[in-house]
Protein backbone atom coordinates (compact mmCIF):
# COMPACT_ATOMS: atom_id res chain seq x y z
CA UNK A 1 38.06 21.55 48.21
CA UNK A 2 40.23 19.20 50.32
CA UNK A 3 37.48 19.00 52.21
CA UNK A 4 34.22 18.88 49.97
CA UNK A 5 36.53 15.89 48.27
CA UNK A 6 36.53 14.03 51.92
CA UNK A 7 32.96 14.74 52.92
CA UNK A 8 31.76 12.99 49.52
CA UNK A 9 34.37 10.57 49.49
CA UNK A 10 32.69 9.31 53.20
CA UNK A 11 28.87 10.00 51.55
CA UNK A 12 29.72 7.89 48.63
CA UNK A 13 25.92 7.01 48.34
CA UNK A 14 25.24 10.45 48.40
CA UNK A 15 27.16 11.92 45.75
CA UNK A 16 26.28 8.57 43.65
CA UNK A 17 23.08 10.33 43.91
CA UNK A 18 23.69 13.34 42.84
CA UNK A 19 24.99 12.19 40.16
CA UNK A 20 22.61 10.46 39.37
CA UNK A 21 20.12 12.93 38.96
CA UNK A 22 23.01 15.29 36.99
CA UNK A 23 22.68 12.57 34.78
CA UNK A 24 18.95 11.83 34.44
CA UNK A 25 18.67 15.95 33.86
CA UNK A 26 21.06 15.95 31.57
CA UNK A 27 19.88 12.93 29.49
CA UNK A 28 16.59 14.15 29.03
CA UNK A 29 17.46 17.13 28.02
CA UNK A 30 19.60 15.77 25.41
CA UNK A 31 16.30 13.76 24.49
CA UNK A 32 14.21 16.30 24.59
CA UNK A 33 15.94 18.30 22.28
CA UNK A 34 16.53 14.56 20.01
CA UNK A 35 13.00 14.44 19.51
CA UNK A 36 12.48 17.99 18.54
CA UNK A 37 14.77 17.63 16.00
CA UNK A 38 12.69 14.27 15.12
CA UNK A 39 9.57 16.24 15.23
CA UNK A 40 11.19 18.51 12.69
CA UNK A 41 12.38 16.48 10.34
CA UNK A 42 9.04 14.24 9.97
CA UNK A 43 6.98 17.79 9.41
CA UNK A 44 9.09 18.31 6.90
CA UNK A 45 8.87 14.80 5.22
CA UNK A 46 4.97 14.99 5.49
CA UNK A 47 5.02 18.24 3.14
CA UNK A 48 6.67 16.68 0.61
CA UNK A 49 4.20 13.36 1.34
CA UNK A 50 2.66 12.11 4.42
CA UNK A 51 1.94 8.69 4.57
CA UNK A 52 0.91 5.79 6.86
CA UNK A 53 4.89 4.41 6.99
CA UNK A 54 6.16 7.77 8.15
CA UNK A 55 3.89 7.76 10.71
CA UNK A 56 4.23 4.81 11.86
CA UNK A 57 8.14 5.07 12.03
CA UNK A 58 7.76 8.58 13.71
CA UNK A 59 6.24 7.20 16.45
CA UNK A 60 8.96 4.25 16.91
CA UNK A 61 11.54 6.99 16.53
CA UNK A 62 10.08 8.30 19.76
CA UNK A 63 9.68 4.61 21.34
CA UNK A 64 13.61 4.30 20.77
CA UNK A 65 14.88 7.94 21.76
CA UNK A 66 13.02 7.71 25.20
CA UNK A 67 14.46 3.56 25.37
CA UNK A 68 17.43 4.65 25.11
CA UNK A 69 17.32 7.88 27.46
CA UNK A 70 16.15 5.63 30.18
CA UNK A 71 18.20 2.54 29.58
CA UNK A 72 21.67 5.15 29.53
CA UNK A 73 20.36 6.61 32.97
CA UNK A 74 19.77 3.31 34.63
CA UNK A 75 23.23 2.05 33.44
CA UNK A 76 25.17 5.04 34.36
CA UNK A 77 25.02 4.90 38.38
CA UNK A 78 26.58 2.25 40.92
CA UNK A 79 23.26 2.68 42.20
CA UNK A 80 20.60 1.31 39.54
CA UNK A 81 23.44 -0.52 37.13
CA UNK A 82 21.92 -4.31 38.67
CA UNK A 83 18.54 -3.10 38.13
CA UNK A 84 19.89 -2.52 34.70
CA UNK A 85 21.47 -5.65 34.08
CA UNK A 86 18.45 -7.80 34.84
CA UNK A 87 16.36 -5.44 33.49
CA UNK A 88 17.99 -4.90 29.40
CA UNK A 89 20.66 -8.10 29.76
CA UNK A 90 20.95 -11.72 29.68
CA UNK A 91 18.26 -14.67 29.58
CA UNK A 92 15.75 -12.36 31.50
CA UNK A 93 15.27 -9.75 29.08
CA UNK A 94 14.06 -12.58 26.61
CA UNK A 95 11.85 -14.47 28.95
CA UNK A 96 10.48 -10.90 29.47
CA UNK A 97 10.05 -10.25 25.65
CA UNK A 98 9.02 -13.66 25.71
CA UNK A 99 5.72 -12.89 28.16
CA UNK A 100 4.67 -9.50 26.52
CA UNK A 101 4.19 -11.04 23.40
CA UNK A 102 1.27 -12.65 24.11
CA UNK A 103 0.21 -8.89 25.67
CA UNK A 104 -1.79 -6.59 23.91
CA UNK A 105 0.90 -3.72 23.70
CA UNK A 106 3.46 -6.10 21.62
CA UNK A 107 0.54 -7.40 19.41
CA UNK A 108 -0.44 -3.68 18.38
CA UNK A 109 3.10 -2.95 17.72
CA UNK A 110 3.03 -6.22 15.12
CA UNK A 111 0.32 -5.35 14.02
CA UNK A 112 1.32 -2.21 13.39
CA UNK A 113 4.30 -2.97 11.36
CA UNK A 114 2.08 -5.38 9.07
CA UNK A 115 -0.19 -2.56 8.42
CA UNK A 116 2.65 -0.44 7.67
CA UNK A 117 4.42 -2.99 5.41
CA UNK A 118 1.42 -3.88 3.60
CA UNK A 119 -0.63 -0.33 3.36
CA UNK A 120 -4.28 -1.34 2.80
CA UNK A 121 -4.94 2.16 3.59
CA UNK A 122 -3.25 5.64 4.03
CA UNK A 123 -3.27 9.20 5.90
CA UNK A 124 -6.11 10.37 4.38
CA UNK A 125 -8.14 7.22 2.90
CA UNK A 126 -11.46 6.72 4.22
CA UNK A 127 -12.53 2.93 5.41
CA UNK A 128 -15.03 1.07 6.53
CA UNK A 129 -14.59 -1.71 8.93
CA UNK A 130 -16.50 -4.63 8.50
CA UNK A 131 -18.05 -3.54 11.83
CA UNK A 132 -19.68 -0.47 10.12
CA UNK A 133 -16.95 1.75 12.06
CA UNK A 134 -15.90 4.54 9.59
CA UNK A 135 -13.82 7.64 9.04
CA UNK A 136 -10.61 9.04 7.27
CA UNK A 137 -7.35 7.72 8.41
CA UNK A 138 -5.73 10.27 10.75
CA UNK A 139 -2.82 8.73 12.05
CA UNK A 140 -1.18 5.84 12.67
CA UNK A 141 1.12 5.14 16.05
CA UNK A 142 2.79 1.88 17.45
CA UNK A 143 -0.33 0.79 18.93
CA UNK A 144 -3.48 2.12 16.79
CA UNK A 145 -5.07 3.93 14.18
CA UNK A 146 -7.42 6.95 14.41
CA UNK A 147 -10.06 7.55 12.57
CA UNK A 148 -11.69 10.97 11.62
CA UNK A 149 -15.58 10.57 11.45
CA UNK A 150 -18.65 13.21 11.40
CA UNK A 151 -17.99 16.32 12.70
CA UNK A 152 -15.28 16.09 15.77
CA UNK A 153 -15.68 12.68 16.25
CA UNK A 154 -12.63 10.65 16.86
CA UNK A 155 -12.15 7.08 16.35
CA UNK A 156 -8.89 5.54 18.14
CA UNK A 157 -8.79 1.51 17.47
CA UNK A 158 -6.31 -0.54 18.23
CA UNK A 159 -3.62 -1.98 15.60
CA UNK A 160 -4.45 -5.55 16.47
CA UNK A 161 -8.06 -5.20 16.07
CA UNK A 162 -8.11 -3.26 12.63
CA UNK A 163 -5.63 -6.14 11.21
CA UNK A 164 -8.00 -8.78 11.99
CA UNK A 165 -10.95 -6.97 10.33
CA UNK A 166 -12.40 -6.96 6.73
CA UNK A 167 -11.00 -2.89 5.63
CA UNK A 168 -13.53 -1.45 2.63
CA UNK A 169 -10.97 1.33 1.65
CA UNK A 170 -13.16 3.99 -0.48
CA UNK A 171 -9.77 5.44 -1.95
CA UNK A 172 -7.57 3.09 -2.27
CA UNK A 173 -4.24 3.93 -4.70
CA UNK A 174 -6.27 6.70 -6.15
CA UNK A 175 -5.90 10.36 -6.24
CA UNK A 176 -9.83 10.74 -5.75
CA UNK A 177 -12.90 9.62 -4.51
CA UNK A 178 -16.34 9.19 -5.48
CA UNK A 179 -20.06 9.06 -4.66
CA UNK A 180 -23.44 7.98 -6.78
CA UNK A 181 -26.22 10.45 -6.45
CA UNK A 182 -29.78 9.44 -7.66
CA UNK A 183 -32.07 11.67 -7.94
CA UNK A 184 -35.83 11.84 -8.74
CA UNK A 185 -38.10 14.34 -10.53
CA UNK A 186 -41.67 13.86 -11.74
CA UNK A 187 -43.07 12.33 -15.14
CA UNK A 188 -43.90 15.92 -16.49
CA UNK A 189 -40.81 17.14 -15.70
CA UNK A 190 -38.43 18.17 -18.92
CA UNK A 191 -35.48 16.28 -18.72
CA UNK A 192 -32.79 17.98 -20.51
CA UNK A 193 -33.59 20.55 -18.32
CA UNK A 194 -33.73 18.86 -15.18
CA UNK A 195 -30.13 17.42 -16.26
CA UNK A 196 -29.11 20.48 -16.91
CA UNK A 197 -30.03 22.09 -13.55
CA UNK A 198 -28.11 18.98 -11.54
CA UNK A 199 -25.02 19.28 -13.28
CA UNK A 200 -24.84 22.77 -12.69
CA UNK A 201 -25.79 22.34 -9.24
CA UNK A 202 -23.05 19.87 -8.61
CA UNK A 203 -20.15 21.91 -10.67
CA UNK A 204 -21.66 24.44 -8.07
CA UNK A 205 -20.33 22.82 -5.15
CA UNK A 206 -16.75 23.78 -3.37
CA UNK A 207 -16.28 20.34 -2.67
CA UNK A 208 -16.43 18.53 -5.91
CA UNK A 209 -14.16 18.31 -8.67
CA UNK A 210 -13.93 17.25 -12.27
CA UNK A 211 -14.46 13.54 -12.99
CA UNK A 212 -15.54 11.03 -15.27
CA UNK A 213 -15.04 10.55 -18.71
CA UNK A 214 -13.78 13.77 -19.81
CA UNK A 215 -11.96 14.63 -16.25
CA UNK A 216 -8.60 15.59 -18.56
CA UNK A 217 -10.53 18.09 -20.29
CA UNK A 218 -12.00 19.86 -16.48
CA UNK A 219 -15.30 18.53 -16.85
CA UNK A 220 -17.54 16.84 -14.04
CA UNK A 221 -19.35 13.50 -14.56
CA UNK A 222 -22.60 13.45 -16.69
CA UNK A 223 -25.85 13.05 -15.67
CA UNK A 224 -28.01 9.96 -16.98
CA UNK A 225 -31.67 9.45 -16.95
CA UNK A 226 -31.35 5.67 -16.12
CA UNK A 227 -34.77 4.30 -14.78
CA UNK A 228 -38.86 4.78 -14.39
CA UNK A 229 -39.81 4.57 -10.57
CA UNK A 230 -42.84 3.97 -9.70
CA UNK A 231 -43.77 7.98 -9.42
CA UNK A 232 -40.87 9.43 -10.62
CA UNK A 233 -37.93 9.25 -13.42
CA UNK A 234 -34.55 8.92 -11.98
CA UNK A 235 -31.50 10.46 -12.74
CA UNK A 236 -28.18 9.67 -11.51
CA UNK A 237 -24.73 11.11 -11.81
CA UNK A 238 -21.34 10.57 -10.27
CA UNK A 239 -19.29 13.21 -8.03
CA UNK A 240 -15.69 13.45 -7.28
CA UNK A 241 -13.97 14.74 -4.32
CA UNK A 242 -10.71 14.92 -3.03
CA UNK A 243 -9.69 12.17 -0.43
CA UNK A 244 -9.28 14.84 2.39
CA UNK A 245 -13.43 15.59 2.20
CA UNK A 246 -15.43 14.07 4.47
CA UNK A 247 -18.71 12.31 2.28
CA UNK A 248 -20.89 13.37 5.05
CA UNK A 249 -20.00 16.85 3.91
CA UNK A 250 -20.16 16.05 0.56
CA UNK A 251 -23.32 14.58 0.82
CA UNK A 252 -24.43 17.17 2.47
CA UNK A 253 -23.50 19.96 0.23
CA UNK A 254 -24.81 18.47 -3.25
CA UNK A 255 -27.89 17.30 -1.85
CA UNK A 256 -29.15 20.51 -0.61
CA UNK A 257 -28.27 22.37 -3.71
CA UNK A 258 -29.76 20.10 -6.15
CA UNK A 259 -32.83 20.68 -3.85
CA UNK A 260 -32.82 24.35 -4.04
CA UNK A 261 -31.79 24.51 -8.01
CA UNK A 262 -34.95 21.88 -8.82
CA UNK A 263 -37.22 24.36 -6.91
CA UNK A 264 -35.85 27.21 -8.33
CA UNK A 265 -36.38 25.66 -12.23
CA UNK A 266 -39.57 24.67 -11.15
CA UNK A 267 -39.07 21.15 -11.40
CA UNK A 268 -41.23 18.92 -9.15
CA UNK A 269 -39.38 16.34 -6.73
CA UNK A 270 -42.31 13.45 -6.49
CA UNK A 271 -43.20 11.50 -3.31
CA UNK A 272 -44.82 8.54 -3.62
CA UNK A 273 -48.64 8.26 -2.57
CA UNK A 274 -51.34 5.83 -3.07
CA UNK A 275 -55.37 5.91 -3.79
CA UNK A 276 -57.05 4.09 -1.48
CA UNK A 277 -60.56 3.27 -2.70
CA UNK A 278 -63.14 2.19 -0.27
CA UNK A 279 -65.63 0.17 -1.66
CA UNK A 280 -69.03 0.04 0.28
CA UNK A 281 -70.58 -3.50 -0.34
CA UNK A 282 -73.93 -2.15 1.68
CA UNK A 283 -75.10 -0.37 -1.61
CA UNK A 284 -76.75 -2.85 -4.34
């Protein structure tokens, strides 16, 4: 042992370096295990309610733990402690916080925190940018927001960006969402029944829900004959959905089973056409 003690004591650099890595191991272990515990403890929080601010402080939960890991390792060897120093102490680690905030990466993370602090939208809201970018909101990290769009589509813009733009949130504080349907059947058509068949049609669908007026009592939104088109009578009626449906799907869904029921009843969907009448000025 005498001798192991004398053989490092000579190779000081060496067994710094050992250590060294001991320590790195060791420290990222201990991380590694910190941020399953995080991990843990947020999926839990989200099933009692997941929102844009626990996201957003998940994710600078895992910023810190890893800071931290690395700073500890740095500081903890002969070797790398004035790397350390000029790297997390003094007047240089302000003239370097000083030159990444005017970098992307720190702007995103303001950004972030304003979008956080003042929730124009949450996990699950769908937007619209004033762009014409839209989707739900996924998630929310230190440095952007992803958006869920058609199909398996993913949207990932960054924090700075969406805080500068005009958000159209389509849920916003509400516990559902809607979408006006207007739909056309011909002048001979019966209208109660036509009504009739739409409502049913949309009470039909997996994806709506009770709405409207007399929501309390389970029932879905009326439908309204509201206007005369030029070859057609309209009629119109509002459907709710839960913020976790995509419209598209929505959309989708209603419209092709209105279709099917107005076939079914008989009722005519109109197209518009128009007479052309040639008139040949050759005959007296």
């Amino acid at each position: 042992m005498t001798a192991i003690a004398d053989f490092f004591r000579a190779h000081q650099t060496l067994w710094q370096s050992i250590m060294l890595v001991f320590t790195t191991v060791v420290t990222f272990v201990v991380a590694f295990f910190a941020l399953r515990l995080e991990k843990k403890a947020a999926k839990r929080l989200k099933g009692m309610r997941d929102n844009i601010n626990l996201r957003f402080v998940e994710s600078i939960a895992r910023f810190i733990v890893i800071f931290l890991a690395i700073q500890f390792v740095v500081m903890s060897s002969p070797l790398t402690q004035n790397f350390g120093r000029v790297l997390f102490q003094g007047t240089t680690v302000i003239a370097a916080i000083a030159g990444f905030a005017a970098q992307p990466v720190i702007a995103d993370l303001i950004c972030g925190l304003m979008l956080s602090a003042t929730k124009p939208f949450d996990i699950g809201n769908r937007i619209e940018l004033d762009d014409g970018t839209a989707g739900i909101v996924k998630d929310i990290t230190m440095r952007h927001v992803t958006l869920q769009d058609i199909d398996t589509v993913v949207r990932i813009i960054p924090n700075s960006k969406l805080n500068g733009m005009k958000i159209t949130n389509m849920s916003y504080q509400a516990q559902t969402r809607s979408v006006h349907f207007r739909f056309h059947v011909a002048y001979n058509a019966d209208v109660e029944q036509a009504k009739a068949v739409i409502a049913r049609a949309v009470a039909d669908s997996p994806w709506s829900i009770p709405g409207g007026p007399d929501a309390a009592e389970g029932a879905y939104s009326p439908v309204y004959f509201i206007a005369y088109a030029d070859s057609s009578l309209v009629l119109a009626t509002t459907v709710y959905y839960n913020p976790g449906t995509r419209t598209e799907v929505l959309k989708d869904d209603v419209n092709t089973r209105v279709r099917r029921a107005l076939e079914a009843a008989g009722i005519e969907i109109p197209y518009n056409y128009v007479n052309v009448v040639l008139n040949d000025s050759r005959k007296g």
